[in-house]
Protein backbone atom coordinates (compact mmCIF):
# COMPACT_ATOMS: atom_id res chain seq x y z
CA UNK A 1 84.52 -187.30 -66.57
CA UNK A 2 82.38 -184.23 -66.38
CA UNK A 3 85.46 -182.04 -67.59
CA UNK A 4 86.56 -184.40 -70.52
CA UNK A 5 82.45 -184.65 -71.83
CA UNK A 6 82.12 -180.34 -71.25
CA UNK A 7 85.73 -181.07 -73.19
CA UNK A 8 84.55 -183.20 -75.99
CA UNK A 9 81.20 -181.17 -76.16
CA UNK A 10 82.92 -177.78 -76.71
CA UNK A 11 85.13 -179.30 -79.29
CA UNK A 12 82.83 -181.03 -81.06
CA UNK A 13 80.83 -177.58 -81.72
CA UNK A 14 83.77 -176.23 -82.21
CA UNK A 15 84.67 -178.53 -85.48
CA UNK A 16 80.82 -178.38 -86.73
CA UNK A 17 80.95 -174.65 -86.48
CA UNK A 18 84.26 -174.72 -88.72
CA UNK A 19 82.96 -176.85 -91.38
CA UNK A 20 79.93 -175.03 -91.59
CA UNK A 21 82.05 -172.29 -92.35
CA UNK A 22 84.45 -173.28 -94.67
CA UNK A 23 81.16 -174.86 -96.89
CA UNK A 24 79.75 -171.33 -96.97
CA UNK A 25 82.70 -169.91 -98.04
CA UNK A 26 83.29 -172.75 -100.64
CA UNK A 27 82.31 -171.44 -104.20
CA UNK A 28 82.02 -174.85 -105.77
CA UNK A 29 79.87 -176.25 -102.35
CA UNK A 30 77.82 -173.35 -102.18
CA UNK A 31 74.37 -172.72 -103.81
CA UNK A 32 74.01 -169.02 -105.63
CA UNK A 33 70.89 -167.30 -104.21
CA UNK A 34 67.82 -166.89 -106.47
CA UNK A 35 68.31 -163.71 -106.24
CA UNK A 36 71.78 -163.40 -107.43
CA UNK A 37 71.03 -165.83 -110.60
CA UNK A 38 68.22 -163.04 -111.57
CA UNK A 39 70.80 -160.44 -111.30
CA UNK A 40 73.27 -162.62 -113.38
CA UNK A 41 70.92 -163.31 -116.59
CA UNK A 42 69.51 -159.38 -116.54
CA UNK A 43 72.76 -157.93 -116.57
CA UNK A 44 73.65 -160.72 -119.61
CA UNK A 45 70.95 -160.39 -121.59
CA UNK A 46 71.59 -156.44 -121.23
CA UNK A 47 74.85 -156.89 -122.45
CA UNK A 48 73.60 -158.99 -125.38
CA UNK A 49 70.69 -156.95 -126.42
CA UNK A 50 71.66 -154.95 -129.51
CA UNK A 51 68.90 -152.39 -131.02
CA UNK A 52 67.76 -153.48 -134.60
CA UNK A 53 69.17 -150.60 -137.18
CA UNK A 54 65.61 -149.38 -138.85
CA UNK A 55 65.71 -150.68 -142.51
CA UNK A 56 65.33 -147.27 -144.98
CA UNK A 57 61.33 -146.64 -146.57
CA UNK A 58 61.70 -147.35 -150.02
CA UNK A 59 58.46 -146.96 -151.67
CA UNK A 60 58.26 -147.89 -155.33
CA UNK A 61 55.91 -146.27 -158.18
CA UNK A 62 54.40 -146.99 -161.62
CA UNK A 63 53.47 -144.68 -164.17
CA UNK A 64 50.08 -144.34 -165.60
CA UNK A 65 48.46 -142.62 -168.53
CA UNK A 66 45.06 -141.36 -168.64
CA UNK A 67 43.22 -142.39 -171.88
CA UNK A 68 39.84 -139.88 -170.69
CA UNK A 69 38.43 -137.75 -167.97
CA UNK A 70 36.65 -141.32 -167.32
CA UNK A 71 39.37 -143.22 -166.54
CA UNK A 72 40.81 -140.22 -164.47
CA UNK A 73 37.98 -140.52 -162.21
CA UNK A 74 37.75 -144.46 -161.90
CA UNK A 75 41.69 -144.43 -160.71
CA UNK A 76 40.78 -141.71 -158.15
CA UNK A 77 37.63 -143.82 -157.05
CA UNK A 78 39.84 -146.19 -155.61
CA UNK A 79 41.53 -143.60 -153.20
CA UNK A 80 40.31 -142.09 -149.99
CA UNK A 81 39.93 -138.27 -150.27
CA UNK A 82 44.07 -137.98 -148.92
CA UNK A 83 45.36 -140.21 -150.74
CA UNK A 84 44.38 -139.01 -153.74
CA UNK A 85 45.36 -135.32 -152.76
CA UNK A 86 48.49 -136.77 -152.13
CA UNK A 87 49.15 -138.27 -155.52
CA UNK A 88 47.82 -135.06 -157.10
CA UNK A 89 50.70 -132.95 -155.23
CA UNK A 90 53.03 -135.91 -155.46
CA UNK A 91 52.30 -135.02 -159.64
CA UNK A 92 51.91 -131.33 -158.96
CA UNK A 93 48.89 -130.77 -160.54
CA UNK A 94 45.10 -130.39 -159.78
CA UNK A 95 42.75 -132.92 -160.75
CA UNK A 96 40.74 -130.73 -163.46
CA UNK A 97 44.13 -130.39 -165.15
CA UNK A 98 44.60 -134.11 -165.82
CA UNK A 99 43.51 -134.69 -169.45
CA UNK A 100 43.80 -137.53 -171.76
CA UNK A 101 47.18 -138.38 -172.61
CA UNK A 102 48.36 -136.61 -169.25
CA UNK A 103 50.62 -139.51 -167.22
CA UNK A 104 50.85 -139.55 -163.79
CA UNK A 105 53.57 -141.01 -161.29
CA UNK A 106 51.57 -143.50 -158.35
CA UNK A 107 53.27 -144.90 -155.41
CA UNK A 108 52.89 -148.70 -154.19
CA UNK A 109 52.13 -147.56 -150.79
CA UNK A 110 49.77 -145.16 -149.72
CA UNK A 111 50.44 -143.17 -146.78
CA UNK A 112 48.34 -140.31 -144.95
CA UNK A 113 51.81 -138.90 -144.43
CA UNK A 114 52.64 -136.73 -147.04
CA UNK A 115 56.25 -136.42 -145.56
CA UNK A 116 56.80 -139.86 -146.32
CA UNK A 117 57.36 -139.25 -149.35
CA UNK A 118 59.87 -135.99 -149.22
CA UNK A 119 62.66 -136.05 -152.10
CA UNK A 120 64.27 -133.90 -149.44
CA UNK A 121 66.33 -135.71 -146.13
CA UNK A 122 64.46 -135.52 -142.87
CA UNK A 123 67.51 -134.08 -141.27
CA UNK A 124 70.12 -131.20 -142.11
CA UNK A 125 72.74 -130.33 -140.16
CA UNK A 126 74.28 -127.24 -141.39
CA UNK A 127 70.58 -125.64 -141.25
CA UNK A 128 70.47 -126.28 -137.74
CA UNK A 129 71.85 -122.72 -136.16
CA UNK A 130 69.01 -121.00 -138.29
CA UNK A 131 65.50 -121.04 -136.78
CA UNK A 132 63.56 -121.38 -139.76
CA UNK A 133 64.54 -122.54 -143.39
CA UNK A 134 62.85 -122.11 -146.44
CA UNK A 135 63.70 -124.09 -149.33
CA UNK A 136 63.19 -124.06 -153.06
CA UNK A 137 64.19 -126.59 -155.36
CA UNK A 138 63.59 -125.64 -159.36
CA UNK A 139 64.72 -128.90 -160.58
CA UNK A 140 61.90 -130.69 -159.04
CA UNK A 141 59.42 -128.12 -158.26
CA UNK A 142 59.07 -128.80 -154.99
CA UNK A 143 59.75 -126.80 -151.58
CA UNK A 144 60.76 -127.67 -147.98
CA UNK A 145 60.40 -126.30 -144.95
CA UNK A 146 63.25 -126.74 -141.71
CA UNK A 147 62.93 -125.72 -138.11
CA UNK A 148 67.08 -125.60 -137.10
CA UNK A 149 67.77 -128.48 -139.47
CA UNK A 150 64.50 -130.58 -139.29
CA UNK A 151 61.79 -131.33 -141.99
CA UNK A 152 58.41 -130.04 -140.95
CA UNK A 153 56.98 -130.01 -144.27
CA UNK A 154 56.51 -130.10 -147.65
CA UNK A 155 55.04 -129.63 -151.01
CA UNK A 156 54.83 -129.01 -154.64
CA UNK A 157 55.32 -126.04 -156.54
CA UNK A 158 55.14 -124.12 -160.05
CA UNK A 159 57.92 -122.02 -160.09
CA UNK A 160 58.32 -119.55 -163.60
CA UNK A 161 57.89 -120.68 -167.31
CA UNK A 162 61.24 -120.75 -169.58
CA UNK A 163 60.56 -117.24 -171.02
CA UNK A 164 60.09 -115.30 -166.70
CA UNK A 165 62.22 -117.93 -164.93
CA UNK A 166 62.16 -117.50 -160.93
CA UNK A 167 65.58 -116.49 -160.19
CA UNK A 168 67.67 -118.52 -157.53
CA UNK A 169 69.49 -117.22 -154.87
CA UNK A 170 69.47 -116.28 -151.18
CA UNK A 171 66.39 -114.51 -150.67
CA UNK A 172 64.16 -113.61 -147.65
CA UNK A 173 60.60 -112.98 -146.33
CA UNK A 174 59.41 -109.18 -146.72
CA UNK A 175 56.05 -108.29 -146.09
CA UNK A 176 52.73 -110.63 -146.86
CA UNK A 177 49.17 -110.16 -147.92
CA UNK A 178 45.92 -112.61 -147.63
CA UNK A 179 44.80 -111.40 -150.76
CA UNK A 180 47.26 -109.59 -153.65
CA UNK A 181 46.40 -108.55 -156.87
CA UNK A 182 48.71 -109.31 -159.76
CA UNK A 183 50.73 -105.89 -161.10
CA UNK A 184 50.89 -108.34 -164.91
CA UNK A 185 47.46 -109.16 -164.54
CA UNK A 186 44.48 -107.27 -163.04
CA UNK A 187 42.30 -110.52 -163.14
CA UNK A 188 44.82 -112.23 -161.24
CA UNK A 189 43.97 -112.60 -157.55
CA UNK A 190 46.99 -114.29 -155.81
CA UNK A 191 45.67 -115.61 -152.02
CA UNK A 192 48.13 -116.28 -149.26
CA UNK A 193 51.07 -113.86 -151.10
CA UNK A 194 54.17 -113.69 -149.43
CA UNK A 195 56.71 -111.63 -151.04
CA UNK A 196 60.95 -112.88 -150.68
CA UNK A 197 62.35 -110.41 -153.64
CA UNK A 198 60.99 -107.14 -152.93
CA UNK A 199 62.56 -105.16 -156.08
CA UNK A 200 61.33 -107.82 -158.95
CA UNK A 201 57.88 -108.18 -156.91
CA UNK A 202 58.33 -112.07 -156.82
CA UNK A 203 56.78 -114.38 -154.04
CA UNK A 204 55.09 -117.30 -153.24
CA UNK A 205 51.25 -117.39 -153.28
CA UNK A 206 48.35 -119.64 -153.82
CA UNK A 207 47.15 -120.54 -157.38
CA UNK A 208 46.59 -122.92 -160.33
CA UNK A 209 49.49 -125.63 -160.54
CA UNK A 210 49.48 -127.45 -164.20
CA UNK A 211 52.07 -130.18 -163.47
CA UNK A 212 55.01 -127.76 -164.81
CA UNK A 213 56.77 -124.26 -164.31
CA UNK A 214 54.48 -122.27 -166.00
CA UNK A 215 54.41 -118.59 -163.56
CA UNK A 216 55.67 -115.23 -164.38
CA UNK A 217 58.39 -115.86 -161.55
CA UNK A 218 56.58 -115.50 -158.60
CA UNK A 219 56.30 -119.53 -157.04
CA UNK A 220 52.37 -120.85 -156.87
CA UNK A 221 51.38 -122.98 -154.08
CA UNK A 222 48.82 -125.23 -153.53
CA UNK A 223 45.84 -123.39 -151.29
CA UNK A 224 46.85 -125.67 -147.61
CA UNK A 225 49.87 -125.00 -148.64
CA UNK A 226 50.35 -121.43 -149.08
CA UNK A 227 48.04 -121.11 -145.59
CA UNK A 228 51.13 -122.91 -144.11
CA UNK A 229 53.67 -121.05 -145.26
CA UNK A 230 51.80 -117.25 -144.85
CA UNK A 231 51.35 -118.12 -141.03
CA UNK A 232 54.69 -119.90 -140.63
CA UNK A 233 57.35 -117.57 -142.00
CA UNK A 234 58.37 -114.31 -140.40
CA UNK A 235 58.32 -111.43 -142.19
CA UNK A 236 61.15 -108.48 -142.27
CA UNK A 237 61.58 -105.95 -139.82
CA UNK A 238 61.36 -102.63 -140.49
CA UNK A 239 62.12 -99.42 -138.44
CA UNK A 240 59.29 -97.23 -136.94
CA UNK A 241 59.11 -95.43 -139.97
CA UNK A 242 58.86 -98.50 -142.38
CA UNK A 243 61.96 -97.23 -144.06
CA UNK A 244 64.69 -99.25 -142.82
CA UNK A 245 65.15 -102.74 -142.34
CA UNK A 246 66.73 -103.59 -138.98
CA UNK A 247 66.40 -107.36 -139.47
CA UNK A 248 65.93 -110.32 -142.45
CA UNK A 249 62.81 -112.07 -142.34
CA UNK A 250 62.90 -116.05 -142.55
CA UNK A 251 65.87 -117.41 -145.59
CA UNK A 252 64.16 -118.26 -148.37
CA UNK A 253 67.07 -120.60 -150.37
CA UNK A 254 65.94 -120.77 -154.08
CA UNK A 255 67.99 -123.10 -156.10
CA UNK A 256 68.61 -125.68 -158.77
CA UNK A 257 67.64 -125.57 -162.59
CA UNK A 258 64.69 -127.22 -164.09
CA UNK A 259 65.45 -128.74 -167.54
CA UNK A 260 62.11 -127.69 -170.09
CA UNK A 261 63.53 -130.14 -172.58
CA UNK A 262 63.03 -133.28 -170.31
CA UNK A 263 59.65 -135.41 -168.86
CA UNK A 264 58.76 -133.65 -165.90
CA UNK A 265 61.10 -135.19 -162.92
CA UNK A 266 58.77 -137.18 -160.84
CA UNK A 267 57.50 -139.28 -163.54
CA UNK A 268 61.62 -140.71 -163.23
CA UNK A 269 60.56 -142.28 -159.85
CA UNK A 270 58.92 -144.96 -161.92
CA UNK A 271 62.84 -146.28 -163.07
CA UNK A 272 64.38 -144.59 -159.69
CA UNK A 273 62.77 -144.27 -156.78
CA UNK A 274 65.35 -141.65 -155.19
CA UNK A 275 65.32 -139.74 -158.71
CA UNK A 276 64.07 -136.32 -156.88
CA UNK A 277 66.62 -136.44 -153.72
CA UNK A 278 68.40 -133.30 -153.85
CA UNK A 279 71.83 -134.14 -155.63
CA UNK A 280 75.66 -133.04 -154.64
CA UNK A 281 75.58 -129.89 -156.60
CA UNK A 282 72.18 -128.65 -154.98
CA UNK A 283 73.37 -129.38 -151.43
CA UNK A 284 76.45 -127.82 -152.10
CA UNK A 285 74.95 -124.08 -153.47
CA UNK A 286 72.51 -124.42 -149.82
CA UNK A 287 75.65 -124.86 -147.62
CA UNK A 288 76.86 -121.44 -149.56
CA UNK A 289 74.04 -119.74 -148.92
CA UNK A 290 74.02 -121.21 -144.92
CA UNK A 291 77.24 -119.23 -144.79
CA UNK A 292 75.80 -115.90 -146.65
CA UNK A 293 73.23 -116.14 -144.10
CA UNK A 294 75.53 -116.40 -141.15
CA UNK A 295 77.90 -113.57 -142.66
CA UNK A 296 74.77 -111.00 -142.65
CA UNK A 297 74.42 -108.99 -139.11
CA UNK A 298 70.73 -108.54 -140.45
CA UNK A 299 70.03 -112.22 -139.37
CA UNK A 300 70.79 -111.95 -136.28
CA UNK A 301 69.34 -109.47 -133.10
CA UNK A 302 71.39 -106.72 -132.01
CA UNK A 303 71.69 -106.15 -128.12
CA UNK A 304 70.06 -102.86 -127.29
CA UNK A 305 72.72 -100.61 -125.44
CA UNK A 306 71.98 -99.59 -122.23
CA UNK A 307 72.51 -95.82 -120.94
CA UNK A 308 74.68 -97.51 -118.05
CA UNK A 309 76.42 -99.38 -120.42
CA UNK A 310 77.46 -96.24 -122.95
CA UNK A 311 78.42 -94.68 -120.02
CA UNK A 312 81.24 -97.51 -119.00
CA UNK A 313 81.86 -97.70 -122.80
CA UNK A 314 83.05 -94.03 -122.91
């Protein structure tokens, strides 16, 4: 009796032993560990989760006239000291310029962010092999600056009256001065002066800006403005004798025609609020001059030759 009970006894937890087995193995018996569930839904919901597409700032703007210098300065009371230097470059004038009968352009959102408000894009590609870009649009008075294809600021400009128009082309940063005065004008003192067209004596410098072209070619820049661009752009370099130049200073890309016979441009962002984007034609004269800029040797450093190296060389 002892043999068949050790028998029955072995068998029995024998069979118990099985079906606990074939339970754990069981998907549809089985219960999923906590664990495992958590694992489940994170993986789903990481599969699922699809990053919203950032809707486009479109910021919209009405037109005002000024009937006196008194209604001039009750609009302006209702703006913080930026904002209402950012409408005056958004109109590219100064406020002692605004008259009666002078109309300016006012956005529906007011941002401390003057690049919010950039007719040009944010991003450009085919600038990106050149370290700095400098950027000159007549049309809509207005320039740009680009570190290897990226907006880093901008600004308003008065480029030169109908009868000394600022010629365009593919120009670059010579020498610079803090303080120049005018070779037209004694009485002309022209702060911040950076020179890009050596021959004709034209630059960019600090001074007056009306709300239209109205220079003797040279490109006037608001004062913060003309700080920027004097401490930002690199000059030419010359050879030890200042006779030379071994290598282009930063691109300055002047382009685009302003049209005398018209409103002035920014006043069209009342009927269209991407009026001032740079247009096909524009875009497609600074890809020409991205590959007049790559086509120079002058833009780029030469290697120094080594004695060691003229020596394999010969």
């Amino acid at each position: 009796m002892k043999n068949i009970y050790s028998k029955f006894l072995v068998l029995h937890v024998s069979l118990f032993f099985i079906a606990a087995m074939l339970l754990s193995c069981d998907g549809s018996s089985g219960k999923t560990s906590p664990s495992s569930i958590k694992t489940d839904s994170v993986k789903k919901e990481e599969e699922q989760k699809v990053e919203p597409v950032p809707e486009p700032l479109i910021i919209k703007y009405k037109l005002d006239s000024i009937v006196s210098t008194a209604h001039r300065d009750s609009i302006f009371g209702f703006f913080s000291e930026k904002e209402e230097r950012n409408i005056l470059l958004l109109n590219r004038i100064e406020k002692n310029r605004i008259k009666a009968g002078t109309r300016l352009v006012i956005p529906d959102t007011l941002f401390e962010d003057f690049l919010k408000y950039s007719p040009f894009p944010q991003e450009m590609p085919y600038l990106d092999s050149i370290p700095k870009t400098l950027l000159i649009a007549q049309r809509i008075q207005a320039f740009a600056l680009y570190e290897k294809g990226r907006l880093i600021h901008w600004g308003p400009v008065s480029s030169g009256k109908q009868s000394t128009p600022t010629p365009n082309g593919l120009n670059y940063a010579n020498f610079k001065s803090k303080r120049k005065v005018s070779t037209v004008d004694p009485d002309w003192i022209m702060p911040y002066y950076f020179n890009f067209m050596n021959f004709y004596g034209v630059g960019v410098h600090q001074y007056l800006l009306p709300g239209y072209p109205a220079s003797h070619a040279c490109v006037r820049l608001d004062m913060e403005d003309a700080k920027f661009i004097f401490d930002w752009a690199v000059p030419w370099k010359l050879d030890s004798r200042g006779r030379y130049l071994i290598k282009n200073g930063t691109p300055f890309m002047v382009f685009g025609e302003y049209n005398f016979n018209a409103q002035v441009p920014w006043l069209d962002l009342a009927n269209n609020p991407d009026a001032n984007k740079l247009n096909e034609g524009e875009l497609g004269t600074i890809k020409k001059y991205v590959e007049d800029y790559m086509a120079d040797e002058k833009n780029f450093e030469k290697k120094e030759i080594t004695k060691e190296e003229n020596l394999l060389g010969a």
